[in-house]
N, C-alpha and C. Protein backbone atom coordinates (compact mmCIF):
# COMPACT_ATOMS: atom_id res chain seq x y z
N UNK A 1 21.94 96.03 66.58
CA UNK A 1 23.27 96.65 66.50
C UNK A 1 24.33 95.58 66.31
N UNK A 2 24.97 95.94 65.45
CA UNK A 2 26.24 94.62 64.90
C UNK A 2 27.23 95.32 65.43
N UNK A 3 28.26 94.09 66.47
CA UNK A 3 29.28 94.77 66.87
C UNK A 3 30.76 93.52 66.04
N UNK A 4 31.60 94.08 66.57
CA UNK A 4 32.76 92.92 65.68
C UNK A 4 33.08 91.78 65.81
N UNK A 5 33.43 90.89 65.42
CA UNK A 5 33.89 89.43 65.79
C UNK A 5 34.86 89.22 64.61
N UNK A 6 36.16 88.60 65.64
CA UNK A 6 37.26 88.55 65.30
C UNK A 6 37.27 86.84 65.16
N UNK A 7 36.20 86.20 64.94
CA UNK A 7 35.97 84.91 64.36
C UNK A 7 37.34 84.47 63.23
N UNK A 8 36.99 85.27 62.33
CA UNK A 8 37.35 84.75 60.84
C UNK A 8 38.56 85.52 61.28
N UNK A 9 39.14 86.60 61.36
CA UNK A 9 40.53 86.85 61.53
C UNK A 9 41.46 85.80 62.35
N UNK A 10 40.37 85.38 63.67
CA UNK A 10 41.60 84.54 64.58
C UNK A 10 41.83 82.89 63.65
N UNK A 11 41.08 82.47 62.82
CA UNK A 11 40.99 81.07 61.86
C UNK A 11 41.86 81.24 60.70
N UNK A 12 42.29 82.45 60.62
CA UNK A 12 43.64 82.52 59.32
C UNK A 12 44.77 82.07 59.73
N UNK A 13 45.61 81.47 58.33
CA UNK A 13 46.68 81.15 58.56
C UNK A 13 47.58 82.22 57.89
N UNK A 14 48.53 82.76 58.09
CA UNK A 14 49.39 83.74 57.22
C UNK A 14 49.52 83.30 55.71
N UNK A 15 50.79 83.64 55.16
CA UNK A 15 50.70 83.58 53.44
C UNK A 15 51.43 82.19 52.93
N UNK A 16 52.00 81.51 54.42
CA UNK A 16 53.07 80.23 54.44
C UNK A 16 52.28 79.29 54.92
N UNK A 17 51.09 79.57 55.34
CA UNK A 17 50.15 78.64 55.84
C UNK A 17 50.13 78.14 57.50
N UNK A 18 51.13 79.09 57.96
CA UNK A 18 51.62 78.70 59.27
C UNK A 18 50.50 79.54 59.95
N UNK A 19 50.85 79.30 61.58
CA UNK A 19 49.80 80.20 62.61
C UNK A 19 50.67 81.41 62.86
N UNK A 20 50.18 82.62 62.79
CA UNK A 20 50.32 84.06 62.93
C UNK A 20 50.89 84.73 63.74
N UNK A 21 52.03 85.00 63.75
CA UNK A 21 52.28 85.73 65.59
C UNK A 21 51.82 87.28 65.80
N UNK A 22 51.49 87.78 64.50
CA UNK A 22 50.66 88.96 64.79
C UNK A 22 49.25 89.16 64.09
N UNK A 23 48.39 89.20 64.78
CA UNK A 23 47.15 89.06 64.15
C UNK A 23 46.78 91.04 64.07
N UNK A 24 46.30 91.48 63.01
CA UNK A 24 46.53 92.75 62.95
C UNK A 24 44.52 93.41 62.74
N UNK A 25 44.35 94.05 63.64
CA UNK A 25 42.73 94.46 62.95
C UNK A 25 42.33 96.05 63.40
N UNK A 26 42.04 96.57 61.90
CA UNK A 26 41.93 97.39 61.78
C UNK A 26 39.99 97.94 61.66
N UNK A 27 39.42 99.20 62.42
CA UNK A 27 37.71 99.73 61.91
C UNK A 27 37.69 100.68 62.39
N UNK A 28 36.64 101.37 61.73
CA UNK A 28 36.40 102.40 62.36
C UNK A 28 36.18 102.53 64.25
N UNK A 29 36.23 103.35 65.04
CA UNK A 29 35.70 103.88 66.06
C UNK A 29 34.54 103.16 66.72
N UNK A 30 34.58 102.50 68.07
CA UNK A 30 33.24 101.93 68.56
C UNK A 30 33.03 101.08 67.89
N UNK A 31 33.44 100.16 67.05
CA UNK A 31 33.03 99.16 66.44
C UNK A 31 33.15 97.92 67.28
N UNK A 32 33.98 97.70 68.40
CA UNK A 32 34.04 96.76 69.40
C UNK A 32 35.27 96.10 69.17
N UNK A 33 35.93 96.40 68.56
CA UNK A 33 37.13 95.41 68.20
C UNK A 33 37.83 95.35 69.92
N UNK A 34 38.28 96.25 70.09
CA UNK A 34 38.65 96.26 71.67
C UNK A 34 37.90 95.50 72.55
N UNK A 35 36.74 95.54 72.88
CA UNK A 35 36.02 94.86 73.36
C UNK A 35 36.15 93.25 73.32
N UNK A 36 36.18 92.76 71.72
CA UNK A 36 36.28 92.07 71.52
C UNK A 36 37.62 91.09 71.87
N UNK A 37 38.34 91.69 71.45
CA UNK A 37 39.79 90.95 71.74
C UNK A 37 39.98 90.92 73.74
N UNK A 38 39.42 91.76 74.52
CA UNK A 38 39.48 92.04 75.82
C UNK A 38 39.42 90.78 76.48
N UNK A 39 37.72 90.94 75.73
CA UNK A 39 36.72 89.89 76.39
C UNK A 39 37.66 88.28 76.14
N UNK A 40 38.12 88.18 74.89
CA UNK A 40 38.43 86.86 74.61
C UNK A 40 39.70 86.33 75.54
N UNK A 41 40.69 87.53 75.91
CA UNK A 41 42.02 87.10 76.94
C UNK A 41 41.59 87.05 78.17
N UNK A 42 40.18 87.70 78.72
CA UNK A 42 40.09 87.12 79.92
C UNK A 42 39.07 85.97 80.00
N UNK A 43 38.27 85.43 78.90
CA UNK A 43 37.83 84.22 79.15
C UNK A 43 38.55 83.08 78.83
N UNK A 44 39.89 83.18 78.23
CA UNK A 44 40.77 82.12 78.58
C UNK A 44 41.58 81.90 79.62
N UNK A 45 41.68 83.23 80.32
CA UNK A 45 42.00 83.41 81.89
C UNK A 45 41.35 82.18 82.43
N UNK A 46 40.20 82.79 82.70
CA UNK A 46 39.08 82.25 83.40
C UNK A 46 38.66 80.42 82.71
N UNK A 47 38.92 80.37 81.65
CA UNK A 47 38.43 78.97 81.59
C UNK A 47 39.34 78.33 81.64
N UNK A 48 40.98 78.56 80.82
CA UNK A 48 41.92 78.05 80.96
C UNK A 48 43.14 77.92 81.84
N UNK A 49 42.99 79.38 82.56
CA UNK A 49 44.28 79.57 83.00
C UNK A 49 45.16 80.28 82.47
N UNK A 50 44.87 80.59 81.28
CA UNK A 50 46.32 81.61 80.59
C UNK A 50 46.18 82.90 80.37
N UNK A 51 47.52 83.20 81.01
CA UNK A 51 47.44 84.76 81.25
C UNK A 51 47.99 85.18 79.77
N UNK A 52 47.83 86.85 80.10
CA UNK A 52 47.77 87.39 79.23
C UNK A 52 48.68 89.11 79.36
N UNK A 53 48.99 89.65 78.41
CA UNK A 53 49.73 90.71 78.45
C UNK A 53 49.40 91.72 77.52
N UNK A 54 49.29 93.07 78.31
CA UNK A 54 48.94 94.24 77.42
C UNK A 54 49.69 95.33 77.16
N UNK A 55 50.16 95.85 76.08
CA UNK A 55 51.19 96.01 76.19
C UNK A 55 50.54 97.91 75.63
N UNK A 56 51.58 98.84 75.81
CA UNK A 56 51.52 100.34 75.72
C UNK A 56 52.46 101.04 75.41
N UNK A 57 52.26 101.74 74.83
CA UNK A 57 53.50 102.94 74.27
C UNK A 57 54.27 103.34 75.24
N UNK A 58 53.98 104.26 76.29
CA UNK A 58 54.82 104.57 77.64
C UNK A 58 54.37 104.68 78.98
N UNK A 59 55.27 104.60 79.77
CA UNK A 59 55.55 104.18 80.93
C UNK A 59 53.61 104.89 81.41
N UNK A 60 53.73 105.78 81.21
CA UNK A 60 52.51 106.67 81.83
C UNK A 60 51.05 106.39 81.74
N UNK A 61 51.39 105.53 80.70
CA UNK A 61 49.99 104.88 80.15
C UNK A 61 49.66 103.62 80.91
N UNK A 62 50.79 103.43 82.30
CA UNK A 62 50.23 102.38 83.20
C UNK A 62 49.69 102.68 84.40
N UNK A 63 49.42 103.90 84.69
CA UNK A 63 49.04 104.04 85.93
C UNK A 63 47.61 103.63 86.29
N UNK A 64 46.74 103.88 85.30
CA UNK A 64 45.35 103.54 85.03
C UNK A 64 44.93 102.10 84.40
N UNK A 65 46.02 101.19 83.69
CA UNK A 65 45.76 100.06 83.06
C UNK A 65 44.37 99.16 83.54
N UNK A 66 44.07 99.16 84.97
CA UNK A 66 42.78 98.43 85.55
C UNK A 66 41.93 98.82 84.86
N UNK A 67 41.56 100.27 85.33
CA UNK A 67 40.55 100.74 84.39
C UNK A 67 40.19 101.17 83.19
N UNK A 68 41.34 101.33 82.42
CA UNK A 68 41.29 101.02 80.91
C UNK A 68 41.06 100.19 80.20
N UNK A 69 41.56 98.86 80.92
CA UNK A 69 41.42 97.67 80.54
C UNK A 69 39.92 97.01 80.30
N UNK A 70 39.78 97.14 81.79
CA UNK A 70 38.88 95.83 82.31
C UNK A 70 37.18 96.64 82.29
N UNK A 71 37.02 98.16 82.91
CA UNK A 71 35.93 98.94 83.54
C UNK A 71 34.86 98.35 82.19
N UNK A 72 35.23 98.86 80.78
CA UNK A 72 33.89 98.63 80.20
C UNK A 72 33.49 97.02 79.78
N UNK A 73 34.55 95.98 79.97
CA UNK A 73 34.47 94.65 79.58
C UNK A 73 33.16 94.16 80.78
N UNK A 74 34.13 94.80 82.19
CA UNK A 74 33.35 94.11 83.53
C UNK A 74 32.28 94.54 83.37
N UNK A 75 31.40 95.97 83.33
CA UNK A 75 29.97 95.97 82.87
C UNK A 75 29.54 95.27 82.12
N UNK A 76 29.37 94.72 81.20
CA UNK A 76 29.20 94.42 79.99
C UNK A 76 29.05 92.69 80.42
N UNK A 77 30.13 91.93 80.75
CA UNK A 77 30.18 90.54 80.45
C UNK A 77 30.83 90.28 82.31
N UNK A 78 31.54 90.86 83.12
CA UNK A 78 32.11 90.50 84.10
C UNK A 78 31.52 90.90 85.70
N UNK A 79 29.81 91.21 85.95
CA UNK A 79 29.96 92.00 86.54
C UNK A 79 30.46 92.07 87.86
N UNK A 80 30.37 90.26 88.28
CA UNK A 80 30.86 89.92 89.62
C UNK A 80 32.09 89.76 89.86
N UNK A 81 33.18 89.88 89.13
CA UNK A 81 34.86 90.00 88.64
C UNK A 81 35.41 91.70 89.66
N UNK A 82 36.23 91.58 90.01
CA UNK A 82 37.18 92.64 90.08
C UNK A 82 38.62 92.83 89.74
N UNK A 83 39.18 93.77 89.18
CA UNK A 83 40.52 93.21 88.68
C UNK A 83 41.48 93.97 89.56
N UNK A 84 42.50 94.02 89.75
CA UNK A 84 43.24 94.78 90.91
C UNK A 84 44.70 94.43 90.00
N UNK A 85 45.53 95.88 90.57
CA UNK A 85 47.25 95.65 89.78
C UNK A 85 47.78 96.23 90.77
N UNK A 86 49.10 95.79 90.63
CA UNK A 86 50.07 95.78 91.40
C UNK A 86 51.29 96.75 90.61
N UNK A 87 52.31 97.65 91.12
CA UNK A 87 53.52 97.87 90.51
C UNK A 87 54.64 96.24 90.71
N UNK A 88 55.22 96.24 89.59
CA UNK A 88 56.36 95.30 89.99
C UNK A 88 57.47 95.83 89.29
N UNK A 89 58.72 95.37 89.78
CA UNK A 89 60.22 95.51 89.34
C UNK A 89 60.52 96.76 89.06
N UNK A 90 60.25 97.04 90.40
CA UNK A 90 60.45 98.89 90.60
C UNK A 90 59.57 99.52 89.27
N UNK A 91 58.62 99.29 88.77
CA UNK A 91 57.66 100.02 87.99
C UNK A 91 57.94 99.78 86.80
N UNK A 92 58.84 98.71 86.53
CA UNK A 92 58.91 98.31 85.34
C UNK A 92 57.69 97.78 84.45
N UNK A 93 56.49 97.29 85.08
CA UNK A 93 55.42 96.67 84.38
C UNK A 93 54.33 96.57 85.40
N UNK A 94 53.31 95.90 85.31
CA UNK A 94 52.53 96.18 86.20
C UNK A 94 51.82 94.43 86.46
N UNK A 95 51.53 93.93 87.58
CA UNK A 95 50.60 92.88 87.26
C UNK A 95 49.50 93.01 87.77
N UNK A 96 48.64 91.89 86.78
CA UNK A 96 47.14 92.22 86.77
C UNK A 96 46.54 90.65 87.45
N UNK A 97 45.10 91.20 88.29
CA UNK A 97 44.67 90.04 88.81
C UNK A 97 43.09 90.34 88.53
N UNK A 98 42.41 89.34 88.56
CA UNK A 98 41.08 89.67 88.60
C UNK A 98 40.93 88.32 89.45
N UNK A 99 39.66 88.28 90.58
CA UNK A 99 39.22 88.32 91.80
C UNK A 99 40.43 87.91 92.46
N UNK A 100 41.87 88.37 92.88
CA UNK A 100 42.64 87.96 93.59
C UNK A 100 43.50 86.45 93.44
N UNK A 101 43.52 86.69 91.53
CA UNK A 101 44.02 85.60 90.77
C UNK A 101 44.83 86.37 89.88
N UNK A 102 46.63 85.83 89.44
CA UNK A 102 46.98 86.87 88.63
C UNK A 102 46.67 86.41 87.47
N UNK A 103 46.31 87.46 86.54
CA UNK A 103 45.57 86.35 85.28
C UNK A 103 46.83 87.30 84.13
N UNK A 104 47.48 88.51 84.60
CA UNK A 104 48.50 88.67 83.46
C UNK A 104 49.52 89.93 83.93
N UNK A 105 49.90 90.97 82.97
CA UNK A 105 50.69 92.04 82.99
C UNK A 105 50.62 92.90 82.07
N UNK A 106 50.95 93.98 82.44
CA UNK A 106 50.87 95.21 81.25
C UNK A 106 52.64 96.01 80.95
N UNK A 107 52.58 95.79 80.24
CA UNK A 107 53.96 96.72 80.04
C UNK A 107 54.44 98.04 78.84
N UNK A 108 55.48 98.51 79.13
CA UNK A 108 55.40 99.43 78.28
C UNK A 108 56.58 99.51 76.52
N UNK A 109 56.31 99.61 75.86
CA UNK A 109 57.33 99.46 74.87
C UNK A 109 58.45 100.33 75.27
N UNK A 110 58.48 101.85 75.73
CA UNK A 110 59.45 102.48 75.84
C UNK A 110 60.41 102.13 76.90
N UNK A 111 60.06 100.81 77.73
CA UNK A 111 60.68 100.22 78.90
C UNK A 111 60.77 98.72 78.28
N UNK A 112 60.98 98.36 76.93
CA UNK A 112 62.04 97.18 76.60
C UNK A 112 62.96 97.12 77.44
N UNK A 113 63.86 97.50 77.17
CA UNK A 113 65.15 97.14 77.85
C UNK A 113 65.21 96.69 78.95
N UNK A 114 64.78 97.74 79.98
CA UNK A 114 64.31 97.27 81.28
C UNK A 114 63.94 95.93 81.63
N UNK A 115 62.83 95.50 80.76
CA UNK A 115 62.14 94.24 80.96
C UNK A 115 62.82 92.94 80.26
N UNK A 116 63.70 93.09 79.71
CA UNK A 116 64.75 92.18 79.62
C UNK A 116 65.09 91.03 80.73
N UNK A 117 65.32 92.26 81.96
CA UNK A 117 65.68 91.17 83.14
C UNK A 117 64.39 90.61 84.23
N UNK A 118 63.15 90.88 83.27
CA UNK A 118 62.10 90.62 83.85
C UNK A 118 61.36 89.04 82.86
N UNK A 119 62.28 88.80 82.28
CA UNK A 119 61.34 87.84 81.05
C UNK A 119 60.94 86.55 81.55
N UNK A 120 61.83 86.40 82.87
CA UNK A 120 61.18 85.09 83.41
C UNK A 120 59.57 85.40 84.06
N UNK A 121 59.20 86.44 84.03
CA UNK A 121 58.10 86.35 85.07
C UNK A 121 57.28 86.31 83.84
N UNK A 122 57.28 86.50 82.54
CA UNK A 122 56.33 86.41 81.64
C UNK A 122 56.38 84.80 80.93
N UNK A 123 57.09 84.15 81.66
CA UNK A 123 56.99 82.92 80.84
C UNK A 123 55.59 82.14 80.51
N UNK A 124 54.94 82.16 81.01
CA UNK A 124 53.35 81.69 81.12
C UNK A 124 52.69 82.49 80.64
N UNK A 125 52.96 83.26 79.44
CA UNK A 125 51.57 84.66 79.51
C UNK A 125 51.41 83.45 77.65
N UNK A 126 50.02 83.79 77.18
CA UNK A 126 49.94 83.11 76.38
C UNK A 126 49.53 84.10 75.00
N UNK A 127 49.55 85.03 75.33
CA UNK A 127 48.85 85.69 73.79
C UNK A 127 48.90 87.66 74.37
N UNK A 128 49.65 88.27 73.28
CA UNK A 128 49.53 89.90 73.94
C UNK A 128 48.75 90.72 73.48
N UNK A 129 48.05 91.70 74.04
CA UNK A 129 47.34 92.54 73.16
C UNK A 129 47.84 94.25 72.91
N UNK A 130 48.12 94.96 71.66
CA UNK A 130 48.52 95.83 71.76
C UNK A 130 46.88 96.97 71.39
N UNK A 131 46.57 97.38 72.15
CA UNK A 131 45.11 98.76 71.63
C UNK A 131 45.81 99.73 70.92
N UNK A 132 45.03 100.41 70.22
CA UNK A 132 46.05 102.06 69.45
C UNK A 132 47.48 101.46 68.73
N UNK A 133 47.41 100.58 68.34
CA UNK A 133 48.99 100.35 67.94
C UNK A 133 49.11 101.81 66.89
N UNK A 134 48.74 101.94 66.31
CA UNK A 134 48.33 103.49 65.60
C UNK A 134 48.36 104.30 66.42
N UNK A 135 49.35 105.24 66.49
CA UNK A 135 49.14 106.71 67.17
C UNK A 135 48.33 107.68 66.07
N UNK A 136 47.32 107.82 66.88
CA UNK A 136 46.70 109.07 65.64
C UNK A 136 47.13 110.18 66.13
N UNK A 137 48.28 110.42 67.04
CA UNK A 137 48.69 112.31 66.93
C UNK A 137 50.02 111.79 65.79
N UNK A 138 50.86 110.50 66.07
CA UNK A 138 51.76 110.38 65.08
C UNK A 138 52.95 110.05 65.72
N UNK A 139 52.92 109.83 67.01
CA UNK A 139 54.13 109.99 68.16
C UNK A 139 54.14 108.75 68.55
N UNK A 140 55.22 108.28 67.95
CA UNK A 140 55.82 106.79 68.54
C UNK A 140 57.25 106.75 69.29
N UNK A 141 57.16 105.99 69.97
CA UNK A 141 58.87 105.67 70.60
C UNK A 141 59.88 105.83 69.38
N UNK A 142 60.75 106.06 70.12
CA UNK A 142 61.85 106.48 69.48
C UNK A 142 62.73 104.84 68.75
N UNK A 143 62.72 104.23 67.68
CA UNK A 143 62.78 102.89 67.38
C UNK A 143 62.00 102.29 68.10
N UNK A 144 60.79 102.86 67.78
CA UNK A 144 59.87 101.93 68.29
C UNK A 144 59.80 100.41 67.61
N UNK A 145 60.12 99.83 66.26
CA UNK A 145 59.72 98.50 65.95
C UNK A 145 60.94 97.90 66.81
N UNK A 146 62.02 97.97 67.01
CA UNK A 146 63.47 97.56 67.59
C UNK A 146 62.71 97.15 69.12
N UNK A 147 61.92 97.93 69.28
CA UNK A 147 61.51 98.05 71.21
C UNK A 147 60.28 96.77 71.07
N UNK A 148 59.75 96.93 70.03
CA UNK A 148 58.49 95.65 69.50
C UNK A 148 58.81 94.79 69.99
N UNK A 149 60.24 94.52 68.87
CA UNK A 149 60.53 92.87 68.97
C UNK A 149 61.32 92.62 70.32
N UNK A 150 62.38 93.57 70.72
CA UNK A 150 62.97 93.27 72.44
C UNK A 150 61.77 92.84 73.38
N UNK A 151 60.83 93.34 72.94
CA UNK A 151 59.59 93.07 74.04
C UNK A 151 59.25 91.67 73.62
N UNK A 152 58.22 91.52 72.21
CA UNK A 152 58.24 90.03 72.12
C UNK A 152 58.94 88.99 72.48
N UNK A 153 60.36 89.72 71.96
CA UNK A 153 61.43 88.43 72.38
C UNK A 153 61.14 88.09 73.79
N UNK A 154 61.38 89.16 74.92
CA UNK A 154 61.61 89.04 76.25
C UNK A 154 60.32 87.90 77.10
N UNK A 155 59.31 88.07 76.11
CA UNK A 155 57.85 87.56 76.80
C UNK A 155 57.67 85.83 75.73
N UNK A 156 58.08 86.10 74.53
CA UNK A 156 58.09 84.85 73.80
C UNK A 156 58.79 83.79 73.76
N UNK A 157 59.32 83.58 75.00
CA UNK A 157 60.61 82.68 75.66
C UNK A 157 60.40 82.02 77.03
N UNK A 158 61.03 80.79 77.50
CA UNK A 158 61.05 80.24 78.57
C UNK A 158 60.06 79.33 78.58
N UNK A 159 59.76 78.27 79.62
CA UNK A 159 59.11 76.86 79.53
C UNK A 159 60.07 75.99 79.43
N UNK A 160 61.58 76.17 79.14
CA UNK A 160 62.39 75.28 78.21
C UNK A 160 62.60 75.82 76.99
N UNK A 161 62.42 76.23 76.72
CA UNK A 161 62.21 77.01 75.05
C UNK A 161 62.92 78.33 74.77
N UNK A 162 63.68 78.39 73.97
CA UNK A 162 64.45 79.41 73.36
C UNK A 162 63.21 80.36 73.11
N UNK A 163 62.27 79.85 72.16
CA UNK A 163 60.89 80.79 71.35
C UNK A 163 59.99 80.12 71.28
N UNK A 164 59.08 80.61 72.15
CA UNK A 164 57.73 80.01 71.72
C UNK A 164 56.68 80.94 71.51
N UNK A 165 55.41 80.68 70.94
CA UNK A 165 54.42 80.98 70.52
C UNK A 165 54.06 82.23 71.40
N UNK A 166 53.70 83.09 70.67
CA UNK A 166 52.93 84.22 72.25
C UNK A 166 52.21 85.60 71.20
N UNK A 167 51.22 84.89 70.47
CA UNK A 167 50.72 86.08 69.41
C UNK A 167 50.30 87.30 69.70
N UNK A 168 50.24 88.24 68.88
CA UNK A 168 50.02 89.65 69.62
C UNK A 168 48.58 90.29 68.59
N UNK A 169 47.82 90.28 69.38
CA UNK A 169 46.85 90.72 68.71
C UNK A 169 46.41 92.89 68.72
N UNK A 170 46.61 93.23 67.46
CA UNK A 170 47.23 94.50 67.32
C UNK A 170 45.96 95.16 66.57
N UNK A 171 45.12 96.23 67.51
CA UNK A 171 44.07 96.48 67.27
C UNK A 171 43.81 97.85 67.29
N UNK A 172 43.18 98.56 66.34
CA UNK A 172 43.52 100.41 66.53
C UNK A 172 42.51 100.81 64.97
N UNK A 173 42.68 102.26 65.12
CA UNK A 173 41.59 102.89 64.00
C UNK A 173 42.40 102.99 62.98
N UNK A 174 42.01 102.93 61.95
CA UNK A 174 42.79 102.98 61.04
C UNK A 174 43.29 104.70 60.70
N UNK A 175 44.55 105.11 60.77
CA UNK A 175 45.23 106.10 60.92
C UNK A 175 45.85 106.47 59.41
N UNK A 176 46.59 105.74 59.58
CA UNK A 176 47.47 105.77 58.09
C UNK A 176 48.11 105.05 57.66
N UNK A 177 48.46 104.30 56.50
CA UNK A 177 49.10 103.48 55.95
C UNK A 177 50.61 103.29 56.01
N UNK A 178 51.28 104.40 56.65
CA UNK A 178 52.24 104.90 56.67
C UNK A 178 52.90 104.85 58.40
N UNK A 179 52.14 104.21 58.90
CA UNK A 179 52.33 103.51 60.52
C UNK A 179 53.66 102.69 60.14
N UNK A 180 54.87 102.92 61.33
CA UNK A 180 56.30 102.18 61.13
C UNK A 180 55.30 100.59 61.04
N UNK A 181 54.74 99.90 61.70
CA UNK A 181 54.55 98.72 61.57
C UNK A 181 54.12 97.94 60.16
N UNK A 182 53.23 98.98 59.52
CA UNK A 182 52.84 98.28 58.08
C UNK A 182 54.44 98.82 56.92
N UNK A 183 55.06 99.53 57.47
CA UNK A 183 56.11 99.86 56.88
C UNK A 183 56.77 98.56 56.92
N UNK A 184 57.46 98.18 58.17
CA UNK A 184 58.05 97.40 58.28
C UNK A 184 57.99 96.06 57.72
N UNK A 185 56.44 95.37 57.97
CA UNK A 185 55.64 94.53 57.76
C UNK A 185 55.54 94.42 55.81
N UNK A 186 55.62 95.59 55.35
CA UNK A 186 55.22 95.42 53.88
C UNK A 186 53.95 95.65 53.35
N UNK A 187 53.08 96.14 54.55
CA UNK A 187 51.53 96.26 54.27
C UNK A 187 51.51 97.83 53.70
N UNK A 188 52.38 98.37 53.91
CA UNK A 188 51.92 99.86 53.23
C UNK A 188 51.90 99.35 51.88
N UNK A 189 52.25 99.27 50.82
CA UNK A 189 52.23 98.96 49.02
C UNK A 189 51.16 98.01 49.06
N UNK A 190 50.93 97.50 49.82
CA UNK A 190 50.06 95.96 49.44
C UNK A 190 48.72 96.11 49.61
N UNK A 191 48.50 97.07 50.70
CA UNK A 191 46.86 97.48 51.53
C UNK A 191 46.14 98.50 50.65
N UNK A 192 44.79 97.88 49.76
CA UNK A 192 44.29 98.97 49.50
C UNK A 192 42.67 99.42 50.03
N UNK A 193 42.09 100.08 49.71
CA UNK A 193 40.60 100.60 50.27
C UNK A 193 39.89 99.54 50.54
N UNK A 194 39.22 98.80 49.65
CA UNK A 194 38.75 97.47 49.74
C UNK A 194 39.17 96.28 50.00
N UNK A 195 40.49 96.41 50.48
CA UNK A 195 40.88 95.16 50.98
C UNK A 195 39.73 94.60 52.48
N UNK A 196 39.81 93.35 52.75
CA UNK A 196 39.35 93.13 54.10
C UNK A 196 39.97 91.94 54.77
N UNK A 197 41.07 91.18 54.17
CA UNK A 197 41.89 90.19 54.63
C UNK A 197 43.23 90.51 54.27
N UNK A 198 44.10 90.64 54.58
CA UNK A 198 45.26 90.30 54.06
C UNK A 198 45.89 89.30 55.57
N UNK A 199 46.99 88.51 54.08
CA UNK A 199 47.98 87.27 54.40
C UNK A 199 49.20 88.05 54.22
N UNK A 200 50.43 87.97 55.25
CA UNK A 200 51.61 88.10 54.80
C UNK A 200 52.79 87.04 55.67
N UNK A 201 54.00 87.01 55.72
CA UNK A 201 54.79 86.00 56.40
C UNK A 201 54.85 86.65 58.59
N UNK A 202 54.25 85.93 58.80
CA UNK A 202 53.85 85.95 59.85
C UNK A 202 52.55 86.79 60.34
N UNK A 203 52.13 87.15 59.42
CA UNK A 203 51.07 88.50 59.74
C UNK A 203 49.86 87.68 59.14
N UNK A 204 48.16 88.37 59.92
CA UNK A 204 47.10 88.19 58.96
C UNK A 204 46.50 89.80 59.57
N UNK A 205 46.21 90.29 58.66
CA UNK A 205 45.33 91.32 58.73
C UNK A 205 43.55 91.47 58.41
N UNK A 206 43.17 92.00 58.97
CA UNK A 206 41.82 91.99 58.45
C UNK A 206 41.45 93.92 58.83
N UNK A 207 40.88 94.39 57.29
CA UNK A 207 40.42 95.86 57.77
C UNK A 207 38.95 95.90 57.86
N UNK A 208 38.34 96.36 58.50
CA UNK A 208 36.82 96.47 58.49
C UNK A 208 36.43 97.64 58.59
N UNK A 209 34.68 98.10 58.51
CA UNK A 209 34.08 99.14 58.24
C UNK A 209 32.66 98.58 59.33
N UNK A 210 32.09 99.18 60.20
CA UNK A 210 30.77 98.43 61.08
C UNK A 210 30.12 99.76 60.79
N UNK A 211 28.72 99.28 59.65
CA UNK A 211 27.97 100.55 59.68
C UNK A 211 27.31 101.36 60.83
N UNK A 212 26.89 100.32 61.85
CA UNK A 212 26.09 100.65 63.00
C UNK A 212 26.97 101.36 63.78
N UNK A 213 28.25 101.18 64.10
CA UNK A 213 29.37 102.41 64.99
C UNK A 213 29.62 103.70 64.03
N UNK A 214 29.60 103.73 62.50
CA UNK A 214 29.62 105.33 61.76
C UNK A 214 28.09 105.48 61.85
N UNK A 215 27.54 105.15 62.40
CA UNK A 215 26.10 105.46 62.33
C UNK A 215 25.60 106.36 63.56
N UNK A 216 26.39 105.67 64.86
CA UNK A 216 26.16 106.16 65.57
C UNK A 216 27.04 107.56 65.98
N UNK A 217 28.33 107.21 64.98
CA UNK A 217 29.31 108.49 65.74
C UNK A 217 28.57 109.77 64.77
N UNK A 218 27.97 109.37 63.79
CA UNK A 218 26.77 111.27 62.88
C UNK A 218 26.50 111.12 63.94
């Protein structure tokens, strides 16, 4: 059974040759991409130290974040790990620990603003992950790309630093071409069926197809 590796996507450079602040990957269902990207923010937890941030459409989608997150990674690769969260800043975001270490945070896009006056506590997070960035019913925040970047901004700052580095790795089924983000981005005109890399100015995309996950969802 072949599952995904985000090898060759994370080794691209965008279309300027620079490093990526949004790494974008698109497959079918069960193909592991989730998995994949999971596994990789908490073994730099764990080997390095750097936390990490997950980020969600709304507020509601944090009550469960432990076990959304972490339940099928920890079978799989973690089993002696436990992860535990906390509410913080009156429920503005949530933090995350695994064995009684904080290794990151989860937050919500529709609570930008909010987290504005929270950006110092994200100064150390090193890389974000968004799951579903694709709504497949079609229901996004209301300016949702505006709430994107308030969020990036808020988390891609501090150390000393006006802006620093803090890539967001943006992972979901492929829905429609017509998602505000490839709008925004320029990938709607540019993306076609057979593509499987694209380069753009700050962006690398990669779309994939894993026969063994449409194999299994007949």
């Amino acid at each position: 059974m072949t599952y995904y590796d985000g090898t060759k996507l994370l080794s691209l450079k965008d279309i300027n040759g620079q490093d990526p602040e949004i790494y974008i990957c698109t497959a079918n269902r069960t193909a592991g991409k989730t998995t994949y990207f999971a596994r990789l923010m908490v073994n730099r937890f764990r080997d390095k130290k750097e936390k990490f941030c997950l980020i969600y459409r709304y507020m509601n989608e944090l009550a469960d974040v432990k076990e959304k997150f972490f339940k099928d990674i920890q079978a799989l690769f973690f089993q002696d790990s436990v992860m535990t969260s906390r509410s913080c800043g009156r429920g503005a975001f949530i933090e995350l620990s695994i064995d009684e270490k904080v290794c990151g945070y989860a937050v919500a896009l529709n609570a930008a603003d909010k987290l504005k006056k929270y950006s110092h506590m994200f100064s150390d997070v090193k890389r974000m992950m968004f799951d579903e960035f694709q709504s497949e019913s079609g229901r996004y925040c209301d300016k949702e790309i505006e709430k994107f970047i308030s969020l990036h901004t808020s988390i891609a700052r501090g150390r000393g630093e006006q802006v620093r580095r803090g890539p967001v790795y943006m992972v979901g089924n492929p829905v429609t071409i017509l998602n505000p983000y490839y709008l925004e981005l320029g990938i709607t005109e540019r993306l076609r069926a057979d593509t499987k890399f694209l380069r753009g100015p700050g962006y690398v995309l990669e779309q994939g197809f894993v026969d063994s996950a449409a194999d299994a969802q007949k």
